[in-house]
C-alpha atoms as a PDB file:
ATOM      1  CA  UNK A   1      -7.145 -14.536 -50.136  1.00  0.00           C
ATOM      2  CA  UNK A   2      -9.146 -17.980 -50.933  1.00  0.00           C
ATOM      3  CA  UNK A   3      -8.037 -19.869 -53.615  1.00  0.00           C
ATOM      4  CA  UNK A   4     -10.165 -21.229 -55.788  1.00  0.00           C
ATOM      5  CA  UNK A   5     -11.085 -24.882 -55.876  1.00  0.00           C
ATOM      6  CA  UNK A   6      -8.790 -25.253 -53.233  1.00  0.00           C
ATOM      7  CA  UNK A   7     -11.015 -28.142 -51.802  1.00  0.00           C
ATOM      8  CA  UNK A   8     -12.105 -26.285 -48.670  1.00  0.00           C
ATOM      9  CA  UNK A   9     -15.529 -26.248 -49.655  1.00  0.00           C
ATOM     10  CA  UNK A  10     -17.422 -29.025 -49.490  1.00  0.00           C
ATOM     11  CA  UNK A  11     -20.354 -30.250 -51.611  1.00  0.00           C
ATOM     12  CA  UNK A  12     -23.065 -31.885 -50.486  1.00  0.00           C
ATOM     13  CA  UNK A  13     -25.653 -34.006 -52.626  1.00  0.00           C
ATOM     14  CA  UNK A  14     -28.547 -35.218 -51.444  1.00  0.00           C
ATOM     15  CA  UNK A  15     -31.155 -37.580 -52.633  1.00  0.00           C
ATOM     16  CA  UNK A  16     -34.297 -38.538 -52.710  1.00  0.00           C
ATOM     17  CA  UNK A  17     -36.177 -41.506 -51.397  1.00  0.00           C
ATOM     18  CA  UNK A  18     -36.641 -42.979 -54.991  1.00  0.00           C
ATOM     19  CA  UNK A  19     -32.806 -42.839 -55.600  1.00  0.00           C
ATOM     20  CA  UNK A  20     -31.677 -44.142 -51.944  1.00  0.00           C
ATOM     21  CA  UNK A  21     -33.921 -47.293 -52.725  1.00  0.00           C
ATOM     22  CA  UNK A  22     -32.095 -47.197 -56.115  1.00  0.00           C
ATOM     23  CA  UNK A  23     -28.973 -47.801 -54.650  1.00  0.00           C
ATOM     24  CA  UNK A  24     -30.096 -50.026 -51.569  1.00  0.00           C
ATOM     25  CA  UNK A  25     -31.986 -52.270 -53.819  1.00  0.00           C
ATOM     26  CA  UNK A  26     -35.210 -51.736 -52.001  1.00  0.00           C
ATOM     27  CA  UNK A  27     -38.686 -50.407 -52.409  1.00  0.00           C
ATOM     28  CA  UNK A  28     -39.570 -46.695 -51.407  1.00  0.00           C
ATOM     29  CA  UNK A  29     -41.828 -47.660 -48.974  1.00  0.00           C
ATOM     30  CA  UNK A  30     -39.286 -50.081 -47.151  1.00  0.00           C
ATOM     31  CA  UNK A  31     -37.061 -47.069 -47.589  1.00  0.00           C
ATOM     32  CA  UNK A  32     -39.587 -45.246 -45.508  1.00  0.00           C
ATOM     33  CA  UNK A  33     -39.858 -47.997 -43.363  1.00  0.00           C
ATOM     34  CA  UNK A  34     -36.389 -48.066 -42.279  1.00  0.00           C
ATOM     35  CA  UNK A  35     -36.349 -44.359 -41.479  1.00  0.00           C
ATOM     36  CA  UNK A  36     -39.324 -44.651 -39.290  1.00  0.00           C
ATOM     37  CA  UNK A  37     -37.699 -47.359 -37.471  1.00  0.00           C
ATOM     38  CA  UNK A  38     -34.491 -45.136 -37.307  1.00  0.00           C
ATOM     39  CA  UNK A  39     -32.664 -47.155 -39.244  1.00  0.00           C
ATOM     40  CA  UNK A  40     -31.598 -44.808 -41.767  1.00  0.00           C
ATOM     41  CA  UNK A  41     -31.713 -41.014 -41.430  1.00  0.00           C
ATOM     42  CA  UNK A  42     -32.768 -37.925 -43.221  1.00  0.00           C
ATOM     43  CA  UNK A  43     -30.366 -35.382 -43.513  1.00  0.00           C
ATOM     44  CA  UNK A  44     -30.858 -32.300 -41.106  1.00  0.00           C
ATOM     45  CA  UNK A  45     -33.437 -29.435 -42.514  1.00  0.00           C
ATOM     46  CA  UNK A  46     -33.711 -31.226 -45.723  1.00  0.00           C
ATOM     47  CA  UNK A  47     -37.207 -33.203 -45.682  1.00  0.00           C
ATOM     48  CA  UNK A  48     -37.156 -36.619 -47.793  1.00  0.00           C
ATOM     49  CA  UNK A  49     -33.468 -36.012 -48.988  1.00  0.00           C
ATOM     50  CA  UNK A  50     -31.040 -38.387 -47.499  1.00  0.00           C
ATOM     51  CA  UNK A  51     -27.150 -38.361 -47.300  1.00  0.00           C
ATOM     52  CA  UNK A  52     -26.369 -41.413 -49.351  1.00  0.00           C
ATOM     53  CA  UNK A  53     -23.180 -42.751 -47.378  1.00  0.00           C
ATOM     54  CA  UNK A  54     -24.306 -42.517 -44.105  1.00  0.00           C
ATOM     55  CA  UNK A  55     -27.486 -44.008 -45.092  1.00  0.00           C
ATOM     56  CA  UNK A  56     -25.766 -46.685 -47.065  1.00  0.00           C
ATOM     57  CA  UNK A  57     -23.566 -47.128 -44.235  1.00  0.00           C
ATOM     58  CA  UNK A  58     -26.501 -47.626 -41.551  1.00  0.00           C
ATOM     59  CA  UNK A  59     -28.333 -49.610 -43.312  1.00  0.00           C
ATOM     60  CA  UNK A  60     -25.035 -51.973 -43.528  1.00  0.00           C
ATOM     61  CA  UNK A  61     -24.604 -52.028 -39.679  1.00  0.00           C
ATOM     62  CA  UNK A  62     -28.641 -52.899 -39.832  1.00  0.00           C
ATOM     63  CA  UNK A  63     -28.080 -56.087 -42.138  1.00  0.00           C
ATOM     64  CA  UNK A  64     -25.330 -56.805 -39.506  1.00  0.00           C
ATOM     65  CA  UNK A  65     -26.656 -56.630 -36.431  1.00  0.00           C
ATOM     66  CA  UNK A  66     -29.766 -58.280 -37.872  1.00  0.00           C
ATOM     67  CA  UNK A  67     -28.176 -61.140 -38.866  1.00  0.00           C
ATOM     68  CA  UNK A  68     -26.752 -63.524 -36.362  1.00  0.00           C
ATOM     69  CA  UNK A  69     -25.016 -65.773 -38.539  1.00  0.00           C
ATOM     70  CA  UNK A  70     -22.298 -63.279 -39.923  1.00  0.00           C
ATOM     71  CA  UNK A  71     -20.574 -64.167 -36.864  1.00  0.00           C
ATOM     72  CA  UNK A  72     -19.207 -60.885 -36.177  1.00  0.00           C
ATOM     73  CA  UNK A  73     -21.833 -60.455 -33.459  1.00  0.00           C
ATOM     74  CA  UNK A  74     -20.895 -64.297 -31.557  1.00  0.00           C
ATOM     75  CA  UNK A  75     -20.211 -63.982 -27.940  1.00  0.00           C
ATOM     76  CA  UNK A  76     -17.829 -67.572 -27.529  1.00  0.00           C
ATOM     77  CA  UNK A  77     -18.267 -67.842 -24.108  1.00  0.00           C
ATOM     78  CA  UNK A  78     -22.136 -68.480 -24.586  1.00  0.00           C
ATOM     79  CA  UNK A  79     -21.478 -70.831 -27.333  1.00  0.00           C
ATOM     80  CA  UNK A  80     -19.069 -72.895 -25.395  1.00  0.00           C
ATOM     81  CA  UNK A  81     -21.388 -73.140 -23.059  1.00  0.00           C
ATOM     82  CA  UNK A  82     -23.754 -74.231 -25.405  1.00  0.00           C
ATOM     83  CA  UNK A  83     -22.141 -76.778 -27.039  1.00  0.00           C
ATOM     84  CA  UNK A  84     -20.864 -78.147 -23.179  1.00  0.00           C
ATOM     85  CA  UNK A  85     -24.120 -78.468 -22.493  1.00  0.00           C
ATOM     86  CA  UNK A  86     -24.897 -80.271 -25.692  1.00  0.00           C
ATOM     87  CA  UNK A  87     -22.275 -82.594 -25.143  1.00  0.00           C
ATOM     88  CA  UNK A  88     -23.104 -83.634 -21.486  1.00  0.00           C
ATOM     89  CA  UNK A  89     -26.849 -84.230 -22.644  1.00  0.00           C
ATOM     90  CA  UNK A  90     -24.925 -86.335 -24.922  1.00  0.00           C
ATOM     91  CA  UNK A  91     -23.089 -88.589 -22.371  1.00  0.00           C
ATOM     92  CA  UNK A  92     -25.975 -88.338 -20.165  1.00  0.00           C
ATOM     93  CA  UNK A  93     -28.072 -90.072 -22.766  1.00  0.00           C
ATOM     94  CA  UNK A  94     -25.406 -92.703 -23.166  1.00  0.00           C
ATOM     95  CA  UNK A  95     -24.908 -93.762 -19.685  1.00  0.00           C
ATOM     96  CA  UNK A  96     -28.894 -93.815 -19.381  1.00  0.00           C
ATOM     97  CA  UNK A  97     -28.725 -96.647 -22.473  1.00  0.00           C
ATOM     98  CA  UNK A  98     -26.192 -98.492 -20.910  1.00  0.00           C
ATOM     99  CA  UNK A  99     -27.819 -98.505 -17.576  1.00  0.00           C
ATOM    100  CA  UNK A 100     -30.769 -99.505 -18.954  1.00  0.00           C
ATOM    101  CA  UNK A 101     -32.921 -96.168 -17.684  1.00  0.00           C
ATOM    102  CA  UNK A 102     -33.247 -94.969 -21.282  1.00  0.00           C
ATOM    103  CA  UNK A 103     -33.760 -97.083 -24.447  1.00  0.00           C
ATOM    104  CA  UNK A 104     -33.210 -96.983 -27.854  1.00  0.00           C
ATOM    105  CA  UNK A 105     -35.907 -96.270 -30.397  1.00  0.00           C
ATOM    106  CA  UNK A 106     -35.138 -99.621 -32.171  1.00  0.00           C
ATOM    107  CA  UNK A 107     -35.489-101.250 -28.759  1.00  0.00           C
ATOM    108  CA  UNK A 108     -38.936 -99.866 -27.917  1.00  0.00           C
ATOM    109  CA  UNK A 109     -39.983-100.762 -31.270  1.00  0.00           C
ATOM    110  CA  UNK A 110     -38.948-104.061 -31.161  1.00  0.00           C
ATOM    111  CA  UNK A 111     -40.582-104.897 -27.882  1.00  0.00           C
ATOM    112  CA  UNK A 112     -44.159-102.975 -28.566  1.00  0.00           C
ATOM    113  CA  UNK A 113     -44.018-105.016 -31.586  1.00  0.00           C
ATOM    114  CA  UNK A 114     -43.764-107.984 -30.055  1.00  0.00           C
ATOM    115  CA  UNK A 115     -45.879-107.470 -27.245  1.00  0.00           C
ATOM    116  CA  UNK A 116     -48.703-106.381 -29.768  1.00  0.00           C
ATOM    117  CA  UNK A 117     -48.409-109.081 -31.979  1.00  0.00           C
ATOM    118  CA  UNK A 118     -48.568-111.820 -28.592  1.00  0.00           C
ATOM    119  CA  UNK A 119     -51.554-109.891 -27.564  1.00  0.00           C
ATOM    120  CA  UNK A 120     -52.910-109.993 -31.215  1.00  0.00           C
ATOM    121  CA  UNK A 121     -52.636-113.507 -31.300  1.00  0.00           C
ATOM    122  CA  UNK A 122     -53.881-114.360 -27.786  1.00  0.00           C
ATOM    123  CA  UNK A 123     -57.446-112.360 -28.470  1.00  0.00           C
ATOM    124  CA  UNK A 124     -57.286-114.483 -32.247  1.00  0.00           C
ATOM    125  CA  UNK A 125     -57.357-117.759 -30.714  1.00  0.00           C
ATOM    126  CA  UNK A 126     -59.742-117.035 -28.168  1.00  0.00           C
ATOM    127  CA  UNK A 127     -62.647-118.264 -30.157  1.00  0.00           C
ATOM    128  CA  UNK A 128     -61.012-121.627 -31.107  1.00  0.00           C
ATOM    129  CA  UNK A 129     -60.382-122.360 -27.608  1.00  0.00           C
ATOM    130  CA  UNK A 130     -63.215-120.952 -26.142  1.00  0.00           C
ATOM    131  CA  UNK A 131     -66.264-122.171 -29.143  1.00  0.00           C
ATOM    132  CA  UNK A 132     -66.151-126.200 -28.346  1.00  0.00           C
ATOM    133  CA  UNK A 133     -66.434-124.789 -24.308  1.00  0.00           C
ATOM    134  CA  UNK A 134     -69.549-122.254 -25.106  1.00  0.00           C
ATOM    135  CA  UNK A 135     -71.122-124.306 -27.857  1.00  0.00           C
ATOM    136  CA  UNK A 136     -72.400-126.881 -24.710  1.00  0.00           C
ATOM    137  CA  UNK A 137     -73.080-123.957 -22.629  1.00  0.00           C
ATOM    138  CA  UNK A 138     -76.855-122.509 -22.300  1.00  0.00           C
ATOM    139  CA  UNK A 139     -76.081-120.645 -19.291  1.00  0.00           C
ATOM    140  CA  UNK A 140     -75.664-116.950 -20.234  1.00  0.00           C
ATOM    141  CA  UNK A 141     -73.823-115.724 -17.016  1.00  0.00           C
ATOM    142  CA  UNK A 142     -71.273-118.723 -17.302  1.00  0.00           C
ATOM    143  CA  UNK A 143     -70.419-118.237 -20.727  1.00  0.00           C
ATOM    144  CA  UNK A 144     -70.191-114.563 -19.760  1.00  0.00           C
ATOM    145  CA  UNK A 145     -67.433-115.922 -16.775  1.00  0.00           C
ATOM    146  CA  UNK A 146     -65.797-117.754 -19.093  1.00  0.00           C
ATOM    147  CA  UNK A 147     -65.566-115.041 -22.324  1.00  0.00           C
ATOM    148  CA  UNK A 148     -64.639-112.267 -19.643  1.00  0.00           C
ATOM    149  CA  UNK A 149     -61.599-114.673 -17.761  1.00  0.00           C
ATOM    150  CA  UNK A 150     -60.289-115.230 -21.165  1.00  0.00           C
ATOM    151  CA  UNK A 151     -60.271-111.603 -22.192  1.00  0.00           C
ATOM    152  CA  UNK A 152     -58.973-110.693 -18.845  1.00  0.00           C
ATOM    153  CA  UNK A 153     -55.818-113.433 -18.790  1.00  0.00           C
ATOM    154  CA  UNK A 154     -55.294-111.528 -22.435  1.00  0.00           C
ATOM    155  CA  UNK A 155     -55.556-107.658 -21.216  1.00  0.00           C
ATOM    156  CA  UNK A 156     -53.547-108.327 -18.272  1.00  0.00           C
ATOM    157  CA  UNK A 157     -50.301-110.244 -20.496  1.00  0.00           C
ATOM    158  CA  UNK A 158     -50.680-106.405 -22.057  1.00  0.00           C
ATOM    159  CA  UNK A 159     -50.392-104.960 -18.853  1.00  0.00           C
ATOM    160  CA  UNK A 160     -47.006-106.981 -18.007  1.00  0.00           C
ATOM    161  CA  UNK A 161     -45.358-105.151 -20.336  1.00  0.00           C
ATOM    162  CA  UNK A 162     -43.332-102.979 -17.817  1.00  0.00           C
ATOM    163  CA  UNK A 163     -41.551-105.880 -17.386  1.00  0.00           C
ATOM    164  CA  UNK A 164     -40.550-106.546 -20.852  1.00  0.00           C
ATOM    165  CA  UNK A 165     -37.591-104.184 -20.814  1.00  0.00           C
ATOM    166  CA  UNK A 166     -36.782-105.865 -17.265  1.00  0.00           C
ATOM    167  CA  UNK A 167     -36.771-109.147 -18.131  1.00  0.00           C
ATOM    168  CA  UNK A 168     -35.032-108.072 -21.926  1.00  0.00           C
ATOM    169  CA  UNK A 169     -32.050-106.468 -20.106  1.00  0.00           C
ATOM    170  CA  UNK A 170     -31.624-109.279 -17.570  1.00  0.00           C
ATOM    171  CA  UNK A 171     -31.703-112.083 -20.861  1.00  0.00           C
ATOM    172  CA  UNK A 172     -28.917-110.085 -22.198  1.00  0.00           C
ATOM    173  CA  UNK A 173     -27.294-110.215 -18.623  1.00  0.00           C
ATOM    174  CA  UNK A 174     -27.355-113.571 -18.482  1.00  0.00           C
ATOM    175  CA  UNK A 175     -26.109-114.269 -22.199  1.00  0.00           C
ATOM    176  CA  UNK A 176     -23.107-112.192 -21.379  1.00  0.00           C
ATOM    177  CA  UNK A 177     -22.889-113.882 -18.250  1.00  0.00           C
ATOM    178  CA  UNK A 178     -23.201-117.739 -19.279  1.00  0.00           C
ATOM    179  CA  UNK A 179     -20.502-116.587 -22.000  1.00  0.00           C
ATOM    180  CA  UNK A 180     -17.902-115.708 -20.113  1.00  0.00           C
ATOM    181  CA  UNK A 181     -17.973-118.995 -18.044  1.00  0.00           C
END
């Protein structure tokens, strides 16, 4: 004989779409979404109705997997590799300062400034020297020669400027230098 309410039976409610979005605090139509993606699944033979704790369940494990800061997905060894190589770009950058191969931003900026502002000033004065020079000339070709020379000496101080880091990193060379005698 079966006993009743013996617990051998089991009971099984399913719900609908509108309910399952209820619970998962999401629209029908992502609800929909989610089960044509396969996230979540409708129970078998029953169209639209969903189990709710298997659903609730998947759509955990979705959230999860999705996520790749919950850090229950973090594969170390590809990390520590990560932040190895982090750190060597790190050193790497370092020894290229000191060597003089990389420079600072505050370096570069101080130089360009410098070099802009001695170029500035070279093409400013250029008609104070050159106007007493011109004013007696009538010759248009010579006070062409003389405009372009002048323009030229100025354009190729600008192109020098390779040399600026050179000649900044041997000055501090030097500095050190004549201080330690």
């Amino acid at each position: 004989m079966a006993q009743k309410g013996c617990g051998c039976l089991k009971t099984l409610k399913l719900y609908y779409t509108k309910a399952v979005a209820r619970v998962l605090d999401l629209s029908e139509r992502r609800v929909r979404q989610l089960k044509s993606s396969g996230v979540i699944h409708e129970h078998k033979g029953a169209k639209g109705l969903y189990d709710l704790i298997p659903t609730v369940h998947n759509y955990i494990n979705y959230l999860r997997n999705r996520n790749p800061d919950s850090g229950e997905n973090i594969d170390y060894n590809t990390e520590r590799a990560l932040l190895v190589q982090a750190k060597r770009r790190d050193i790497e950058y370092d020894l290229g300062v000191k060597e003089k191969t990389l420079h600072t931003s505050a370096e570069i900026e101080t130089v360009m400034t410098g070099m802009f502002i001695n170029f500035k000033n070279r093409l400013m004065a250029i008609p104070s020297k050159l106007s007493p020079i011109l004013s007696k000339k009538t010759d248009k070709a010579a006070i062409h020669r003389i405009l372009k020379e002048s323009i030229d000496e100025a354009l190729y101080e600008l192109a020098s400027f390779e040399n600026t880091f050179k000649n900044e990193g041997e000055s501090e060379e030097n500095e050190n230098e004549s201080g330690n005698l």
